[in-house]
N, C-alpha and C. Protein backbone atom coordinates (compact mmCIF):
# COMPACT_ATOMS: atom_id res chain seq x y z
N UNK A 1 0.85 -1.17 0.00
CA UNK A 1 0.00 0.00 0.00
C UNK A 1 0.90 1.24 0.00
N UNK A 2 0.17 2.13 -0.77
CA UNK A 2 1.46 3.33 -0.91
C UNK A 2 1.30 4.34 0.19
N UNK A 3 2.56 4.97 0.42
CA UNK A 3 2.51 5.43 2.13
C UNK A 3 2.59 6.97 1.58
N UNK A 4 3.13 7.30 0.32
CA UNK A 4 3.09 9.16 -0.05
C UNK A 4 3.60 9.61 0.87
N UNK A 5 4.78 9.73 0.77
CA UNK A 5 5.32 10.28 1.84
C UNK A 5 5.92 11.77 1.35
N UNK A 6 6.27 12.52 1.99
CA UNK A 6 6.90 14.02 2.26
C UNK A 6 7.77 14.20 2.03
N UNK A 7 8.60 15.04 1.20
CA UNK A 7 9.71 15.30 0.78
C UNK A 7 10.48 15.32 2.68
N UNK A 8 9.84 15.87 3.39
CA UNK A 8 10.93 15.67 5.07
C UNK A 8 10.98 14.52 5.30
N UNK A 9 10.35 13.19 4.80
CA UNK A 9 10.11 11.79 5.03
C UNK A 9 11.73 11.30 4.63
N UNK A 10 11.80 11.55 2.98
CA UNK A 10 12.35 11.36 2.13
C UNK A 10 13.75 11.96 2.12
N UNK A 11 14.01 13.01 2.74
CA UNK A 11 15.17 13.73 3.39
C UNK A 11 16.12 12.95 4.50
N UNK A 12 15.35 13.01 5.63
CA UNK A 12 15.28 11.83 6.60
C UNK A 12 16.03 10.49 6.34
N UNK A 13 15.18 9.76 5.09
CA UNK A 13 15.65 8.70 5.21
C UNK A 13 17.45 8.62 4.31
N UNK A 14 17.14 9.84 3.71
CA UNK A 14 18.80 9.77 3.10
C UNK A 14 19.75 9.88 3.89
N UNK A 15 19.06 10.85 5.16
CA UNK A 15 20.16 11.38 6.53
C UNK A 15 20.43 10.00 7.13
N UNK A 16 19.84 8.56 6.97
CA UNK A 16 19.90 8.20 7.29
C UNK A 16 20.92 6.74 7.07
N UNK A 17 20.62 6.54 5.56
CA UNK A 17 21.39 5.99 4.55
C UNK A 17 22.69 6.62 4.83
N UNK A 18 22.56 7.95 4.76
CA UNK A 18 24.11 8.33 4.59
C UNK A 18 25.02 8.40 5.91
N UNK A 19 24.66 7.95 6.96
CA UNK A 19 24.87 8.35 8.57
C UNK A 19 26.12 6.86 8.41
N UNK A 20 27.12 7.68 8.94
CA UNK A 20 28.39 6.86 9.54
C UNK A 20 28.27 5.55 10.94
N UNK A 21 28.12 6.75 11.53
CA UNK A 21 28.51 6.68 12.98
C UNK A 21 27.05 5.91 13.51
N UNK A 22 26.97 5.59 14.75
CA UNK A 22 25.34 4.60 14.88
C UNK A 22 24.27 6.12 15.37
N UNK A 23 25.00 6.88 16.01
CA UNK A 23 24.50 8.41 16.74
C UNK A 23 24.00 8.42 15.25
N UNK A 24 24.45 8.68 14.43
CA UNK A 24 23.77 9.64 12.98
C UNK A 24 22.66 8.80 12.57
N UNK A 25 22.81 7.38 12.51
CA UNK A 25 21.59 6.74 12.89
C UNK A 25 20.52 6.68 13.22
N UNK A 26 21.00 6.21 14.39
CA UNK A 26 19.52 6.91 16.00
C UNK A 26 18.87 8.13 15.31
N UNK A 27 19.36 9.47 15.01
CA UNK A 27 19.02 10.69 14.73
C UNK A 27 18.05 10.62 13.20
N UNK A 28 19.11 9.93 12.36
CA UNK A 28 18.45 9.99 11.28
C UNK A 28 17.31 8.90 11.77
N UNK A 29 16.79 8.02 11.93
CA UNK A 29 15.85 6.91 12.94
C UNK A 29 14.77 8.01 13.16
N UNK A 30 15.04 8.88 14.05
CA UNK A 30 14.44 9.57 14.96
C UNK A 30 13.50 10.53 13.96
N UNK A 31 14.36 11.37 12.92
CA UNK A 31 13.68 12.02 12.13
C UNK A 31 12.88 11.39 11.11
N UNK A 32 13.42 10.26 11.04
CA UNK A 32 12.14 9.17 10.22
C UNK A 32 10.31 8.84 10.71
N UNK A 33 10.76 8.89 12.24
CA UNK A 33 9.57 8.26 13.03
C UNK A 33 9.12 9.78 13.16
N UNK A 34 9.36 10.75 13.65
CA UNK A 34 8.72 12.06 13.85
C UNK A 34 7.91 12.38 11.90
N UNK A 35 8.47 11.67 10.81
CA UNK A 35 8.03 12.54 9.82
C UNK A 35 7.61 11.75 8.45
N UNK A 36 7.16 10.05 9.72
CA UNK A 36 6.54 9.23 8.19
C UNK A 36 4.81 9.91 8.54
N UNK A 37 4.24 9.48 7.44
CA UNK A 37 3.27 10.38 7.86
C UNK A 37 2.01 9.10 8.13
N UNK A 38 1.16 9.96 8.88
CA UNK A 38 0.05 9.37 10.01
C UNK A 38 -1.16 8.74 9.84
N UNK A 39 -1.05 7.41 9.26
CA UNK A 39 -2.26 7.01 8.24
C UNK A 39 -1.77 5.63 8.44
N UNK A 40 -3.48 4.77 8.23
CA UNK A 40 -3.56 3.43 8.48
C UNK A 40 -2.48 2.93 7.29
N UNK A 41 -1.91 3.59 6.34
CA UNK A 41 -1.10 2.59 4.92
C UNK A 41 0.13 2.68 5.77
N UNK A 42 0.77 3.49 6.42
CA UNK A 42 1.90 3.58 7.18
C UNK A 42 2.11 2.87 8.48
N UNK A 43 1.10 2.50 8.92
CA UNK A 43 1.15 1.82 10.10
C UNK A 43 2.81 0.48 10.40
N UNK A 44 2.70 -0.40 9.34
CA UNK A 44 3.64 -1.41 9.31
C UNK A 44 5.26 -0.23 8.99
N UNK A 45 5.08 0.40 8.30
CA UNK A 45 6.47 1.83 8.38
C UNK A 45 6.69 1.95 9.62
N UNK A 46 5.80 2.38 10.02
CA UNK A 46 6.16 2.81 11.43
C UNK A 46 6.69 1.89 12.36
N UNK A 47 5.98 0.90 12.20
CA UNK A 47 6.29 -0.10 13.23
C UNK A 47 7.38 -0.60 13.28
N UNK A 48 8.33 -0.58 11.86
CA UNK A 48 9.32 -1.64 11.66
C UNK A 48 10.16 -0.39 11.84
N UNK A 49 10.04 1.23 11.84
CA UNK A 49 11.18 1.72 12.28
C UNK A 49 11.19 1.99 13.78
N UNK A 50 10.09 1.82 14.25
CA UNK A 50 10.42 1.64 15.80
C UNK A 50 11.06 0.32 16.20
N UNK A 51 11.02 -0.33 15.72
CA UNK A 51 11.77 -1.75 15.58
C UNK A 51 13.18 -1.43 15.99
N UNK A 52 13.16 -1.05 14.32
CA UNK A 52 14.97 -0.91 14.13
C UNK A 52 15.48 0.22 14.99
N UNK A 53 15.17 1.77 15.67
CA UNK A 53 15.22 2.44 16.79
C UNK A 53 15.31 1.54 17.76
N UNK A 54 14.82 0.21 18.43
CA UNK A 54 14.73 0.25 19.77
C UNK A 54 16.12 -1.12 19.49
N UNK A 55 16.03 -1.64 18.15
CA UNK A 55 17.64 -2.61 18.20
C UNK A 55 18.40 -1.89 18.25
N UNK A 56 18.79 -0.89 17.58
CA UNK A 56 20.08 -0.19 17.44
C UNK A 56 20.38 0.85 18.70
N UNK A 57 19.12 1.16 19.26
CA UNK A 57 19.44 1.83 21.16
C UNK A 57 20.09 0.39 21.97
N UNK A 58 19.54 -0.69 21.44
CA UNK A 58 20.12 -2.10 22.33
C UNK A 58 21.62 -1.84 21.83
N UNK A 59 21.93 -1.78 20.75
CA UNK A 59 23.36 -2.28 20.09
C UNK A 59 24.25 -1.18 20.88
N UNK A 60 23.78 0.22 20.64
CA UNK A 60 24.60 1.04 21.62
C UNK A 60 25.05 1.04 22.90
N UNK A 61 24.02 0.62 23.66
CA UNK A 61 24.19 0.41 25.01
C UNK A 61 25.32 -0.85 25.02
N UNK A 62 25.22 -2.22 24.35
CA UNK A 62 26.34 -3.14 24.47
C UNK A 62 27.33 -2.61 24.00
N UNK A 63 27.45 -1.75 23.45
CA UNK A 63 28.44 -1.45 23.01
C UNK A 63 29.33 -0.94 23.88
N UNK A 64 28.89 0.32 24.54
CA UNK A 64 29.19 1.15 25.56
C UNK A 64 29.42 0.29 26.82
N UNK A 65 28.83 -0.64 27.17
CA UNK A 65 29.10 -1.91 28.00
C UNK A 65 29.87 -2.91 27.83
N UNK A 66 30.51 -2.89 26.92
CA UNK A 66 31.58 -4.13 26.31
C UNK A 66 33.20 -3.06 26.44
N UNK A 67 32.84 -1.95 26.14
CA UNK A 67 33.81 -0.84 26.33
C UNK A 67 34.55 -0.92 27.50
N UNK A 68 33.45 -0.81 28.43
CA UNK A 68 33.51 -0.02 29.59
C UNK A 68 34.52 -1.56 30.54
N UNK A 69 34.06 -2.91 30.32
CA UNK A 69 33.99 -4.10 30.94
C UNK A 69 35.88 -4.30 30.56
N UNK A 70 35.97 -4.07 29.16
CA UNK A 70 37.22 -4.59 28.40
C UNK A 70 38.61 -3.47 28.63
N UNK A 71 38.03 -2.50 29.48
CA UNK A 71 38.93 -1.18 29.77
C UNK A 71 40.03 -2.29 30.51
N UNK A 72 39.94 -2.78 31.31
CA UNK A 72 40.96 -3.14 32.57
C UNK A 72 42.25 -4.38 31.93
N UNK A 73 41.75 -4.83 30.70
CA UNK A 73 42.37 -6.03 30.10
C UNK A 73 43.51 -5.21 29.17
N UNK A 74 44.50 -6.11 28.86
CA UNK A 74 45.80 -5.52 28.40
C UNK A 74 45.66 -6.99 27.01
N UNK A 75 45.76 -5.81 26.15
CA UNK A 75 46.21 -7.25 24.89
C UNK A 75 47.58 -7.56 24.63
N UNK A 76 47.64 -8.89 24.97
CA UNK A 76 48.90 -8.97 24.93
C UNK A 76 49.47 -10.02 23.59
N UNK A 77 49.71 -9.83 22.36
CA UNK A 77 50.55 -9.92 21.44
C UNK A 77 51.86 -10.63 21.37
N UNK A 78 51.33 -12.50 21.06
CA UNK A 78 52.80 -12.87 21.04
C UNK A 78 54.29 -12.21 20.43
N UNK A 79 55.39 -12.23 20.34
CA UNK A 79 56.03 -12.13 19.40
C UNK A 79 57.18 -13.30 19.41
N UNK A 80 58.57 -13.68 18.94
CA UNK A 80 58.60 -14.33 18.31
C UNK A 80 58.86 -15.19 19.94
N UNK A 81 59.63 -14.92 20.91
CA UNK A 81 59.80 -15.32 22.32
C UNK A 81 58.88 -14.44 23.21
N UNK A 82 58.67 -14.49 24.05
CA UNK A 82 58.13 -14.54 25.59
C UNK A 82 58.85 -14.80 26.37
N UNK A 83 58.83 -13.99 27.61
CA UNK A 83 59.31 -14.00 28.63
C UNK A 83 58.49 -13.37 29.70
N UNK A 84 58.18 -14.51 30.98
CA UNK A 84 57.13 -13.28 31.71
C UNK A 84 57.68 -13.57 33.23
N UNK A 85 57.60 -12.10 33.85
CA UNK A 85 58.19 -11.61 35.36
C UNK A 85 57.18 -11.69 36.03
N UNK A 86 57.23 -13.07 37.03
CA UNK A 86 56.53 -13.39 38.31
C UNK A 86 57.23 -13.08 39.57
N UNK A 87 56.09 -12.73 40.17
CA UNK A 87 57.28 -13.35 42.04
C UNK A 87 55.87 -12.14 42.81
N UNK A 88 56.82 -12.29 43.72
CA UNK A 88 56.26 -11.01 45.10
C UNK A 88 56.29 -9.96 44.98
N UNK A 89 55.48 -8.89 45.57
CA UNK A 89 55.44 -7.26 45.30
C UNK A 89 57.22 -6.71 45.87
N UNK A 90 57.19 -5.95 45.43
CA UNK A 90 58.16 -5.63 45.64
C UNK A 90 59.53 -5.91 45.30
N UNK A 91 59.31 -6.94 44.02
CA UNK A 91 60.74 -8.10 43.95
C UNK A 91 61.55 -7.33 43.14
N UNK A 92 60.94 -6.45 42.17
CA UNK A 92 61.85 -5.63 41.51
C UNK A 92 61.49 -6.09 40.04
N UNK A 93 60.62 -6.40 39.58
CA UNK A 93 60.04 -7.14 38.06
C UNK A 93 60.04 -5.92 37.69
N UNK A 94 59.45 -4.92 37.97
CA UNK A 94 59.08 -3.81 37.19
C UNK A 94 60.63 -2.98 36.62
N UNK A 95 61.40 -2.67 37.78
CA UNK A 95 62.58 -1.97 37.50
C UNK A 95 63.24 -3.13 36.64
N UNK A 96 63.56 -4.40 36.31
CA UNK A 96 64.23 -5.11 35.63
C UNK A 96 64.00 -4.91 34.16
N UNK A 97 61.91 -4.85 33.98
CA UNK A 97 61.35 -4.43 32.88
C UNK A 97 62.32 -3.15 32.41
N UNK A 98 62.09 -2.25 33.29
CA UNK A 98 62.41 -1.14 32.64
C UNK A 98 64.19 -1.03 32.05
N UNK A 99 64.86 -1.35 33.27
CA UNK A 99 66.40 -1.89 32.70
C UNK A 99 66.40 -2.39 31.13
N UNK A 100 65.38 -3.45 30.90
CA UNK A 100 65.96 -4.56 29.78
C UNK A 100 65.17 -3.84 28.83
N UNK A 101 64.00 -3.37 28.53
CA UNK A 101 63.24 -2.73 27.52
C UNK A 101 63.02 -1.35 27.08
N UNK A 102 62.01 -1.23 26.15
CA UNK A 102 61.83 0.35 26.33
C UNK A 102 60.53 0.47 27.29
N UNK A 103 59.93 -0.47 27.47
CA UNK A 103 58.61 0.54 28.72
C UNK A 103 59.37 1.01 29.71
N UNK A 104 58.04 1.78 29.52
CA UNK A 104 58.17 2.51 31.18
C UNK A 104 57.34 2.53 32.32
N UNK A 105 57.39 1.64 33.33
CA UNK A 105 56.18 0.86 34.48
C UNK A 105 56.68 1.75 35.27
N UNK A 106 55.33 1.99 36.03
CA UNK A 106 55.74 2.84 37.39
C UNK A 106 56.10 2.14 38.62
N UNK A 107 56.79 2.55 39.15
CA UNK A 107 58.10 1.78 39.96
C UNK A 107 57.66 2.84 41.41
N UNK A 108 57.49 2.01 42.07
CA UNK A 108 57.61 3.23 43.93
C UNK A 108 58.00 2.10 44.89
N UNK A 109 57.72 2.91 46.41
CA UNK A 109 58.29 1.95 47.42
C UNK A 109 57.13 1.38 47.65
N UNK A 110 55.78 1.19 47.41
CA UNK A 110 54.78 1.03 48.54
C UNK A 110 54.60 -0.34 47.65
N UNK A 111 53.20 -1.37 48.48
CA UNK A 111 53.28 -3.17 47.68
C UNK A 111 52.21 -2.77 46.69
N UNK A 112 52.21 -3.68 45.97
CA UNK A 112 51.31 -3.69 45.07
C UNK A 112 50.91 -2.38 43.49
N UNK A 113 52.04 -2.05 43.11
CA UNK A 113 51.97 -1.18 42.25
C UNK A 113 51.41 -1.41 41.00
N UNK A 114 51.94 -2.14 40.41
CA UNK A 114 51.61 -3.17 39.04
C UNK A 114 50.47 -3.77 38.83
N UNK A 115 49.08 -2.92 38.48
CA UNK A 115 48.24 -3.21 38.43
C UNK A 115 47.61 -3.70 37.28
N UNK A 116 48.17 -3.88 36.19
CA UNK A 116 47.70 -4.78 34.92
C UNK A 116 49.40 -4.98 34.51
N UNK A 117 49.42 -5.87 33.55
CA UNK A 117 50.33 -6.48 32.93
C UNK A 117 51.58 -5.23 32.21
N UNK A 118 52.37 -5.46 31.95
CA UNK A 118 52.86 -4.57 31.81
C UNK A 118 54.15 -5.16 30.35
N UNK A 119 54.27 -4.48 28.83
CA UNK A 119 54.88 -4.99 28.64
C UNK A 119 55.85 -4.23 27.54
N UNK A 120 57.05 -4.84 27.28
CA UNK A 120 58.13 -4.18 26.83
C UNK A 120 58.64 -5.35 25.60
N UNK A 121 59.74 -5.09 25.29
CA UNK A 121 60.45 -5.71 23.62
C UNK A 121 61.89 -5.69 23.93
N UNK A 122 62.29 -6.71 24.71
CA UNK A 122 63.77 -6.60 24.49
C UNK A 122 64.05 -7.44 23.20
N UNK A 123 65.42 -6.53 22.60
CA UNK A 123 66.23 -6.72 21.43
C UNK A 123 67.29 -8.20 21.74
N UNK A 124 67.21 -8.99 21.74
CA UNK A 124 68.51 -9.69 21.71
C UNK A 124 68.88 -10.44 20.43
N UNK A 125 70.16 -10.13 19.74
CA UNK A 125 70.91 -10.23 18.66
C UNK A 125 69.76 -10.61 17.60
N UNK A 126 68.94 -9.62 17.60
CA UNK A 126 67.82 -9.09 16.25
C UNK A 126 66.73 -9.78 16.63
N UNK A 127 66.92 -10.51 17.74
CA UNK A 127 65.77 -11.19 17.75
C UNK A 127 64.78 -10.71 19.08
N UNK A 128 63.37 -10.10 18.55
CA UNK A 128 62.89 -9.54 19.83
C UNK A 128 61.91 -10.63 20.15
N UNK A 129 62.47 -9.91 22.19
CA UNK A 129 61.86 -10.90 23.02
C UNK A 129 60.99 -9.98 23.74
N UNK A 130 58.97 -10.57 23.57
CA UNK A 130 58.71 -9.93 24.76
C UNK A 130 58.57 -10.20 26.28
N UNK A 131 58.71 -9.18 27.50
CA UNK A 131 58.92 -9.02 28.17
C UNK A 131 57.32 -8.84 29.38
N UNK A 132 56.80 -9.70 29.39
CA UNK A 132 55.74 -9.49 30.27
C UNK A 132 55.68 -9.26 31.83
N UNK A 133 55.44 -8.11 32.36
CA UNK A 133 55.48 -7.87 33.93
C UNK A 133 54.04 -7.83 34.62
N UNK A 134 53.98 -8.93 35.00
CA UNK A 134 52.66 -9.61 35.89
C UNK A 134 52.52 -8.81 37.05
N UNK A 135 51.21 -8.71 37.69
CA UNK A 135 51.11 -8.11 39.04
C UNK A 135 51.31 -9.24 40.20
N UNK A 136 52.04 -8.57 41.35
CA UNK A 136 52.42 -9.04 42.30
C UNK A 136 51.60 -10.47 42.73
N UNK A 137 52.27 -11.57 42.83
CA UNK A 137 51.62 -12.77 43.53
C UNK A 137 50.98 -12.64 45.11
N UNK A 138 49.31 -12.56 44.60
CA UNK A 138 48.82 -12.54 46.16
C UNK A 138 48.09 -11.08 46.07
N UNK A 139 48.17 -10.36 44.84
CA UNK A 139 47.33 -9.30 44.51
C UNK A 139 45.98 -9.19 43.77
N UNK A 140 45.46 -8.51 44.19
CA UNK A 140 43.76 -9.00 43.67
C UNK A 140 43.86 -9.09 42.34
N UNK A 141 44.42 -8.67 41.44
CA UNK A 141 44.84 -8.16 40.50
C UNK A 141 45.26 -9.38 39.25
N UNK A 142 46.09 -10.26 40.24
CA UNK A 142 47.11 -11.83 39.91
C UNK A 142 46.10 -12.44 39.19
């Protein structure tokens, strides 16, 4: 059934086609539902873009929640060796890191500093080794 829609209908839905980002989306979404127009032939229009509005508000929110969850994790990237620094707070893993590589871990007197993984690239005769610095054994963290 033909829905005749409005050149602002028709505007809309290009803003919408053409939208990058999921925000330009939602928006272009938004100006769709404010400007299909208001008649029993439109009814199923409408419905299926409130549809797709209330998936793509779901998709954002996981999104923003998968973000937020994956902040604390460190990717860590074999390369061709491995090498990883265990032991007790305070043992000195971090300053050894920093000796043998280029990171730079923050190093103090107090326990428990090394709060995610920490990692560096030592060079040995062309061949790089990485250097993984674990948090202290016995830290919530471990």
């Amino acid at each position: 059934m033909p829905v005749n829609a409005s050149y602002e209908f028709a505007n809309a839905e290009k803003q919408f086609l053409a939208a990058q980002t999921d925000s330009e989306k939602l928006e272009g979404l938004e100006e769709m539902i404010r400007t299909v127009p208001k008649h029993k032939g439109s009814e199923n229009i409408l419905a299926n873009l409130r549809t797709r509005y209330k998936k793509l508000k779901e998709e954002i929110a996981a999104k923003k929640k998968r973000k937020k969850s994956s902040g604390n994790q460190v990717s860590i990237k074999k390369a061709e060796m491995q090498a990883v620094l265990v032991g007790f707070t305070n043992a000195g893993k971090s300053s050894i890191l920093k000796v043998l590589t280029n990171a730079n871990p923050l190093i103090a007197n107090y326990a428990f500093v090394t709060k995610t993984p920490e990692i560096g690239i030592f060079n040995y005769e062309h061949c790089p080794i990485q250097i993984i610095d674990l948090p202290a054994i016995g830290a919530d963290s471990f």
